[in-house]
Protein backbone atom coordinates (compact mmCIF):
# COMPACT_ATOMS: atom_id res chain seq x y z
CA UNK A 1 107.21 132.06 226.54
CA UNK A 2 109.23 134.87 228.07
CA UNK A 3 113.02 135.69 226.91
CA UNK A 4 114.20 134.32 230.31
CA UNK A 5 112.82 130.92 229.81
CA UNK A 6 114.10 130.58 226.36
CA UNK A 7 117.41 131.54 227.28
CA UNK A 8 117.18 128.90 230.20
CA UNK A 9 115.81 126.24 228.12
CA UNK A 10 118.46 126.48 225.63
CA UNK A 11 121.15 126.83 227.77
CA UNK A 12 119.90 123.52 229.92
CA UNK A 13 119.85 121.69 226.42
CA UNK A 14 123.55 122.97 225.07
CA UNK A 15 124.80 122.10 228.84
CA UNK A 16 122.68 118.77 229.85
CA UNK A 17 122.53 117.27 226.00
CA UNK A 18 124.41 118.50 223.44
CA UNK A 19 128.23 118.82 225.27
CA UNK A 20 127.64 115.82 227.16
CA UNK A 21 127.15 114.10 223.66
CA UNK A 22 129.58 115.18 222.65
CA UNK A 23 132.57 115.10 225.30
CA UNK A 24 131.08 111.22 225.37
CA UNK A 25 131.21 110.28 222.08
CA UNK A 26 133.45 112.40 219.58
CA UNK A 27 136.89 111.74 221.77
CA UNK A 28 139.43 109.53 220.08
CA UNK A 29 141.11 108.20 222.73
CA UNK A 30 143.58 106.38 220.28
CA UNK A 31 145.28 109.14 218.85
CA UNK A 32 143.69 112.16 220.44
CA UNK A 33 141.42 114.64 219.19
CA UNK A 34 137.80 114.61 218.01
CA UNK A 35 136.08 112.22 215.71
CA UNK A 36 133.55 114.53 213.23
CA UNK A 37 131.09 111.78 211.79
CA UNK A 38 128.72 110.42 214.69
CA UNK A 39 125.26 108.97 214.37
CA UNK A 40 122.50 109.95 216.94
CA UNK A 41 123.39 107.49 218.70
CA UNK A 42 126.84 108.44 218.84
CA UNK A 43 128.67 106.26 216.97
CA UNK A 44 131.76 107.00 215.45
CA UNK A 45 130.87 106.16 211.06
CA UNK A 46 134.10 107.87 209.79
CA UNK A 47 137.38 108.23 211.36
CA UNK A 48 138.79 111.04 209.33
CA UNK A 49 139.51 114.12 211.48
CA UNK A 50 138.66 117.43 210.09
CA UNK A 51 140.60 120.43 211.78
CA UNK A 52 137.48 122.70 211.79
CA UNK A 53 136.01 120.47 214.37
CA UNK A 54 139.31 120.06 216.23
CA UNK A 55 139.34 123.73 216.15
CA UNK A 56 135.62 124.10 216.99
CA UNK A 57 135.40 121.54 220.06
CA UNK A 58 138.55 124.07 221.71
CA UNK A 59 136.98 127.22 221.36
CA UNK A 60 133.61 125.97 222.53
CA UNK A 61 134.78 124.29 226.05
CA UNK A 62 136.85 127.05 226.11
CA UNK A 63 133.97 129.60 225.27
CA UNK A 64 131.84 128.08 227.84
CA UNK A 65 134.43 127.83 230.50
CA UNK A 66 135.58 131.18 230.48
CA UNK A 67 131.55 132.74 229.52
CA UNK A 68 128.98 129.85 230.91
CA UNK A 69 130.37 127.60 233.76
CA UNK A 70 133.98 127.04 234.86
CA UNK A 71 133.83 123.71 235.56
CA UNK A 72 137.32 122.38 235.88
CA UNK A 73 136.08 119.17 233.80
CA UNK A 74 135.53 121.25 230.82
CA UNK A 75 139.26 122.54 230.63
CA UNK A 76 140.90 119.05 231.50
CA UNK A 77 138.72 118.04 228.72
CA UNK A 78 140.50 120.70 225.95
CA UNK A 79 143.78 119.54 228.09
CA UNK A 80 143.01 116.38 227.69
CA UNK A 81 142.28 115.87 224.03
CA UNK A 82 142.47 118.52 221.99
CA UNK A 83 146.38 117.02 221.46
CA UNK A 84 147.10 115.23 218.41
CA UNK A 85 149.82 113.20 218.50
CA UNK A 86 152.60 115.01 215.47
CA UNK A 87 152.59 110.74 213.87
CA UNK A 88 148.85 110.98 213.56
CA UNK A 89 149.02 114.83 211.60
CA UNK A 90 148.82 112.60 208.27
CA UNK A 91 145.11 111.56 209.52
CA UNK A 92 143.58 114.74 209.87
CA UNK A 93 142.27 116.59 207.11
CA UNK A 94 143.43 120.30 206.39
């Protein structure tokens, strides 16, 4: 396989798998941010927050906004979510 078609095949998989798993399943729509601990099958198996991932979900849409695709979906996703409510601080893990 060419460079090309690697570079094409991974970018289909980050853009048509892995985000969409992830902008489906890790969003707490509670209290806001992102749940860590999901099976395969995306289920949420821990509800403690961790703020690497809160950290790591904004940079990445962010990342692929401004360097892959700017689809308006991915920043009113960051908009969206990426807010944790000040009450709910005590849940996340530093």
């Amino acid at each position: 396989m060419k460079i090309d078609q690697y570079i094409q095949q991974y970018k289909s998989n980050l853009l048509d798998d892995v985000i969409p798993f992830w902008v489906k399943n890790s969003i707490d729509r509670e209290q806001g941010g992102f749940f860590t601990s999901l099976t395969r099958e995306g289920e949420v198996f821990d509800t403690d927050k961790f703020i690497w991932l809160q950290a790591r979900q904004v940079w990445t849409f962010s990342m692929l906004y401004n360097r892959v695709e700017a689809k308006k979906g991915m920043a009113r996703y960051c908009h969206s979510w990426c807010r944790v409510p000040e009450k709910t601080w005590k849940r996340c893990r530093w």
